[in-house]
Structure formats: C-alpha cells, structure tokens
Protein backbone atom coordinates (compact mmCIF):
# COMPACT_ATOMS: atom_id res chain seq x y z
CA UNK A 1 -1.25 -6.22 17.87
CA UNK A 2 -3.99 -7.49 15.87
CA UNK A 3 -3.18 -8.25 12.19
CA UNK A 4 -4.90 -6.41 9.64
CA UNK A 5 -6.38 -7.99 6.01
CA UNK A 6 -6.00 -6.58 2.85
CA UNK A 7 -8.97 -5.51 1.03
CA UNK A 8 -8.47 -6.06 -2.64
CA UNK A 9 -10.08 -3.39 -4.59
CA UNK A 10 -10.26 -1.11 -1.19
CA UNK A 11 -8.52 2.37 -1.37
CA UNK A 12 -5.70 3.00 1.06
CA UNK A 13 -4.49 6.36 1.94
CA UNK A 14 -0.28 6.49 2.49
CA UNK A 15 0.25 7.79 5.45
CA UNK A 16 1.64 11.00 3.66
CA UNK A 17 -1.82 11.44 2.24
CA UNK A 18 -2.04 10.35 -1.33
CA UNK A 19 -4.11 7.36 -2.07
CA UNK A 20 -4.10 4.35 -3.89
CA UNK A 21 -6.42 1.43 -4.63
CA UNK A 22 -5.43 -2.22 -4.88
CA UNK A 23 -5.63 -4.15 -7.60
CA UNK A 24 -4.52 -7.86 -6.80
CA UNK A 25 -2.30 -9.63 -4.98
CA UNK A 26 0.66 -11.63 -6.68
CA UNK A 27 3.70 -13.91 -6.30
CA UNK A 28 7.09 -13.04 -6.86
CA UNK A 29 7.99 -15.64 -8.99
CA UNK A 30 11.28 -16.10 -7.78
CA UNK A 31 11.25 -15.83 -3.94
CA UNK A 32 7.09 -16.98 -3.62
CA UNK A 33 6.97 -13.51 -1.66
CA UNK A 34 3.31 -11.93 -1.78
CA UNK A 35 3.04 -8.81 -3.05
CA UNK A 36 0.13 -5.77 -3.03
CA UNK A 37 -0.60 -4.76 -6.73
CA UNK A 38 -2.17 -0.94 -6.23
CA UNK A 39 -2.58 1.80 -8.32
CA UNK A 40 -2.37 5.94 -7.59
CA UNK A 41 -5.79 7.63 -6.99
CA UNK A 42 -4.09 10.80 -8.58
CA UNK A 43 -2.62 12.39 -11.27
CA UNK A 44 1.01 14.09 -11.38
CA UNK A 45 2.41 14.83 -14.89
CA UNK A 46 6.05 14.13 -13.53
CA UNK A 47 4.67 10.64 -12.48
CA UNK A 48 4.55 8.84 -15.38
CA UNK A 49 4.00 5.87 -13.47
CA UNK A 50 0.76 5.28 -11.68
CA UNK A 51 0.94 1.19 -11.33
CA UNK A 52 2.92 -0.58 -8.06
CA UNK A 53 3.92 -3.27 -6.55
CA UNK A 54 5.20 -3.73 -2.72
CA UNK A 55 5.53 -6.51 -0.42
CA UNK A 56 2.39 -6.98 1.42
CA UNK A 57 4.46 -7.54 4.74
CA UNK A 58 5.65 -4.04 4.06
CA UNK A 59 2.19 -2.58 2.45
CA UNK A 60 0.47 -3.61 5.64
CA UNK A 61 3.15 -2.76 7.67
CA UNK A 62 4.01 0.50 10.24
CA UNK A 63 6.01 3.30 9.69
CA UNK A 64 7.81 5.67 12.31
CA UNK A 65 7.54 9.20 11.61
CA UNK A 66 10.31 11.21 12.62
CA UNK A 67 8.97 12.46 16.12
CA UNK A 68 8.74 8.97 16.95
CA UNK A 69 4.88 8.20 16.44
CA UNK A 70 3.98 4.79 14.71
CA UNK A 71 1.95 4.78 12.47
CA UNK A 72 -0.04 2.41 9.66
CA UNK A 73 1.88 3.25 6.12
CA UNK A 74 -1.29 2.39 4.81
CA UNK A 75 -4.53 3.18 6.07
CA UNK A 76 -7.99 1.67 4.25
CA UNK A 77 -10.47 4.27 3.91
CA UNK A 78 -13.24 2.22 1.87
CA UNK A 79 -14.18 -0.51 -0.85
C-alpha cells in the first residue's frame, strides 16, 4: 500500500462526511510524536470546539467500518 502525504492547508472529508482543513503539523513535546493540526469546515452550536489535533499516523490512517470495508478516515478532497 502506497503511503499517502499530508497536504497542509488541503481539506479532508472524515469518512463520516464532515470536513476539516489542516492547519499545521506539530510535535508533541513530550513523546516527539507528529501530529495533524485541522480545523472543522462546519458549524454545530453544541460544538463549541472547532480546533484539533490527532496523530498523523492515525489522521492518515484506515478505518474499518462495521460491515468490514476499509476505508481512508480521511479522504483529501482539494487545496
């Protein structure tokens, strides 16, 4: 399986259908662990919080759905 790069300042699309556009990478400053700094393309009143952070092993990772399919938990849709 091919690796994939991140794009920073692309906009991903979870793979339950929200999306999100990244903002930088960082460093945990602790463990030296990279991490995907991305921030909701939406806005929910009950989600106050619109700013995350995730591992970029784990951003860029795969997902199984529950019949079974893999899939990409995030998928880039454009710059």
């Amino acid at each position: 399986m091919e690796k994939r790069k991140i794009v920073v300042g692309g906009v991903y699309q979870h793979y339950r259908g929200d999306y999100y556009k990244v903002l930088s990478l960082a460093l945990d400053n602790e463990t030296l662990t990279q991490l995907v700094v991305y921030v909701a393309q939406y806005y929910k009143f009950e989600k106050e919080d619109r700013v995350w952070v995730r591992p970029l092993e784990v951003f860029m990772g795969t997902k199984e759905l529950e019949d079974g399919k893999i899939v990409n938990r995030y998928e880039f849709v454009s710059e």
